[in-house]
C-alpha atoms as a PDB file:
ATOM      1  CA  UNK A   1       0.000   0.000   0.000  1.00  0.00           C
ATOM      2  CA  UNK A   2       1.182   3.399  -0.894  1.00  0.00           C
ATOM      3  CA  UNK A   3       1.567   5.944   2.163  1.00  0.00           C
ATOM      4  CA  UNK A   4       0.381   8.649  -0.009  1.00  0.00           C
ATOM      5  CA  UNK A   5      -3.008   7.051  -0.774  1.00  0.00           C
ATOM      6  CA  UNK A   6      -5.721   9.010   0.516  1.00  0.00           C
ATOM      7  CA  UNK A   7      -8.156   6.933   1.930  1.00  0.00           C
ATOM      8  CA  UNK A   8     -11.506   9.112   3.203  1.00  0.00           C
ATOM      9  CA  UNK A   9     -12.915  12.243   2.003  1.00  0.00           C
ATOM     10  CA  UNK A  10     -11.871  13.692   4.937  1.00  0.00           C
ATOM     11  CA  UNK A  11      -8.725  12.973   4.527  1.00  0.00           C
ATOM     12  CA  UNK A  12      -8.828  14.246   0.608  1.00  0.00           C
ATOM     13  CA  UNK A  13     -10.354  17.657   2.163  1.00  0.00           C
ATOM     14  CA  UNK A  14      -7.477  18.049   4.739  1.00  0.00           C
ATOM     15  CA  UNK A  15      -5.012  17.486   2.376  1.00  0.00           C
ATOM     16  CA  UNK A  16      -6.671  19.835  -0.410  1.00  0.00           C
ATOM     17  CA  UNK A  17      -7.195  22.349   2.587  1.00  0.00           C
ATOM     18  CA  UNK A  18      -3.782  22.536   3.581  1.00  0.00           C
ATOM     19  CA  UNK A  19      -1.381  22.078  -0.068  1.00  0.00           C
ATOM     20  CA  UNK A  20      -4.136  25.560  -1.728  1.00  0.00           C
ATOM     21  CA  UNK A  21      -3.848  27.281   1.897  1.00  0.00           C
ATOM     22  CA  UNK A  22      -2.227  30.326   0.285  1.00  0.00           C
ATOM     23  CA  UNK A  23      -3.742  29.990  -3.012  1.00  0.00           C
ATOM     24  CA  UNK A  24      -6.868  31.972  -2.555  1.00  0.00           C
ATOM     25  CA  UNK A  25      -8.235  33.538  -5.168  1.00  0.00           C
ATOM     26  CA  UNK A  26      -8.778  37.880  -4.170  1.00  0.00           C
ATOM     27  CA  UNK A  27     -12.381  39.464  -5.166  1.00  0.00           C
ATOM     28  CA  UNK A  28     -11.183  41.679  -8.152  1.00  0.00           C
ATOM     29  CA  UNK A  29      -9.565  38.413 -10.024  1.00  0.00           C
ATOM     30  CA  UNK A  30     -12.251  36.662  -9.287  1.00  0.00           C
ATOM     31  CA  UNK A  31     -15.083  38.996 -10.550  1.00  0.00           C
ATOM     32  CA  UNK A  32     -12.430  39.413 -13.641  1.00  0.00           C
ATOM     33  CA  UNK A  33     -12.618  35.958 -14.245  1.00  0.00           C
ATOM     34  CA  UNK A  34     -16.423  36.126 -14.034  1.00  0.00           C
ATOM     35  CA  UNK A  35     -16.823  38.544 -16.266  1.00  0.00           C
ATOM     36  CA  UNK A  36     -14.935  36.191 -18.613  1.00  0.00           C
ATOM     37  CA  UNK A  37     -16.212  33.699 -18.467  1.00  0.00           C
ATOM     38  CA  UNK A  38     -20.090  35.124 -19.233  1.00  0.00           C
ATOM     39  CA  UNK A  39     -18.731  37.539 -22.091  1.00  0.00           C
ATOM     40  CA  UNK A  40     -17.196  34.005 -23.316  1.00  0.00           C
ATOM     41  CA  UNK A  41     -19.900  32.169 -22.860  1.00  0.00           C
ATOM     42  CA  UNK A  42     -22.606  34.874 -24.176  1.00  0.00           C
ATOM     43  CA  UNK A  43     -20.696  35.273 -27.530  1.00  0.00           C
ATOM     44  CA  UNK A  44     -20.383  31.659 -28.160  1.00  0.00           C
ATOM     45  CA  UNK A  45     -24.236  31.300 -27.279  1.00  0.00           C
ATOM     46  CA  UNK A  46     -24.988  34.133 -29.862  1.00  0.00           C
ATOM     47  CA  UNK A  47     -22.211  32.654 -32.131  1.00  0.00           C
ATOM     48  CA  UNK A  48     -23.965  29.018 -32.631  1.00  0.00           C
ATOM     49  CA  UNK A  49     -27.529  30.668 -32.609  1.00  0.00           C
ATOM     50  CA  UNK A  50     -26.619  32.888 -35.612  1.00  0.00           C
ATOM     51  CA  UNK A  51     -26.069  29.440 -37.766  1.00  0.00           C
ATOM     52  CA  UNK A  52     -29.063  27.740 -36.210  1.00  0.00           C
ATOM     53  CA  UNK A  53     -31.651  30.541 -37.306  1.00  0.00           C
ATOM     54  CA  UNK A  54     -31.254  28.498 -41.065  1.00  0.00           C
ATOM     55  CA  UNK A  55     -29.869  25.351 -39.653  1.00  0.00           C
ATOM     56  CA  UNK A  56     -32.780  23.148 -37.096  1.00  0.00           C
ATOM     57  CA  UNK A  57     -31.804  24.466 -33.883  1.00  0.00           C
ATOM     58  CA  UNK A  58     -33.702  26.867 -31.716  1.00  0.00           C
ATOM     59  CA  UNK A  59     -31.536  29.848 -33.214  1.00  0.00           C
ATOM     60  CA  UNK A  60     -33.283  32.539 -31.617  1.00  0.00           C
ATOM     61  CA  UNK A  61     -33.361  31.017 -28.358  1.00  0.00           C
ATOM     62  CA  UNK A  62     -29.744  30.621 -27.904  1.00  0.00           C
ATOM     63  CA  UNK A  63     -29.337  34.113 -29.115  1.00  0.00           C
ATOM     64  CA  UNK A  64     -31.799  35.603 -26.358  1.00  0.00           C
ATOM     65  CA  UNK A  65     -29.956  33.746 -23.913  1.00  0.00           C
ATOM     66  CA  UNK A  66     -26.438  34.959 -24.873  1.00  0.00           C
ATOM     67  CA  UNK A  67     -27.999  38.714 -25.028  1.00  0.00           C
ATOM     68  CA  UNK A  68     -29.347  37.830 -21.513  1.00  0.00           C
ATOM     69  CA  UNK A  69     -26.344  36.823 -20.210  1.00  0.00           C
ATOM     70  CA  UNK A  70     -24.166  39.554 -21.496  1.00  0.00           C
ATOM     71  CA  UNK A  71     -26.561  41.811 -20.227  1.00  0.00           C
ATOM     72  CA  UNK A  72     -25.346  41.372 -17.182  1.00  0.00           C
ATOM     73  CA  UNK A  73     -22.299  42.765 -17.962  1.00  0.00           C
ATOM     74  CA  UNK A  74     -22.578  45.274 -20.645  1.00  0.00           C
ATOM     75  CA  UNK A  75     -25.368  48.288 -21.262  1.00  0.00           C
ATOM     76  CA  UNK A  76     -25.150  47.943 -24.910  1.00  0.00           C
ATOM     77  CA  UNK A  77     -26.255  44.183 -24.643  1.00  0.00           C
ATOM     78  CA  UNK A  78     -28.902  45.067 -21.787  1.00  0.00           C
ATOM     79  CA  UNK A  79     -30.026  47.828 -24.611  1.00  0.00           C
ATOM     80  CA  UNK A  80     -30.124  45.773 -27.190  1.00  0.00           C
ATOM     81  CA  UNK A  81     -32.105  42.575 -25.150  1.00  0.00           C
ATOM     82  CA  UNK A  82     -34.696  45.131 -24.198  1.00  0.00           C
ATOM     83  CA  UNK A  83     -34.838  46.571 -27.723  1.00  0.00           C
ATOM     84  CA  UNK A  84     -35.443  42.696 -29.102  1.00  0.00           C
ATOM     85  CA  UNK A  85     -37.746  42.198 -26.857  1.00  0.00           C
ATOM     86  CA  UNK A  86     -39.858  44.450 -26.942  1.00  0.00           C
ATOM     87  CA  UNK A  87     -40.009  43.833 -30.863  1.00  0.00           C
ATOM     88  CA  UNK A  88     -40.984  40.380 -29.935  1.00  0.00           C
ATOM     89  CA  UNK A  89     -43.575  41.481 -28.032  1.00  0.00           C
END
């Protein structure tokens, strides 16, 4: 048996807890990362929504929901959602 093999969870969390104690993320990376990650992941939504509007998909759902998402972030986008929107309507 290998000393190193973790054998509980408890164990695993001790071990996690104490090798990342002075990795801790601060607030302003983390809220950069964030806002990465939903710009990211609101342009790719309204990226594969533009194809599916000709291609079966639900094209203008996916676009909706990467508007809504980026919304959160930008004014333009929260603009623009409210703009669609209320075209939809």
């Amino acid at each position: 048996m290998h000393r190193r093999f973790v054998h509980t969870l408890d164990q695993l969390d001790e071990r996690l807890a104490a090798a990342g104690a002075g990795h801790q993320v601060s607030g302003s990376r983390l809220a950069g990362l964030r806002r990465g990650a939903a710009t990211f992941g609101g342009l790719a939504l309204i990226l594969a929504g533009v194809p599916m509007l000709v291609l079966p998909g639900p094209g203008v759902l996916a676009i909706l929901l990467g508007l809504s998402i980026l919304a959160g972030q930008f004014p333009w986008a929260r603009w623009l959602l409210a703009s669609v929107t209320l075209w939809l309507r």
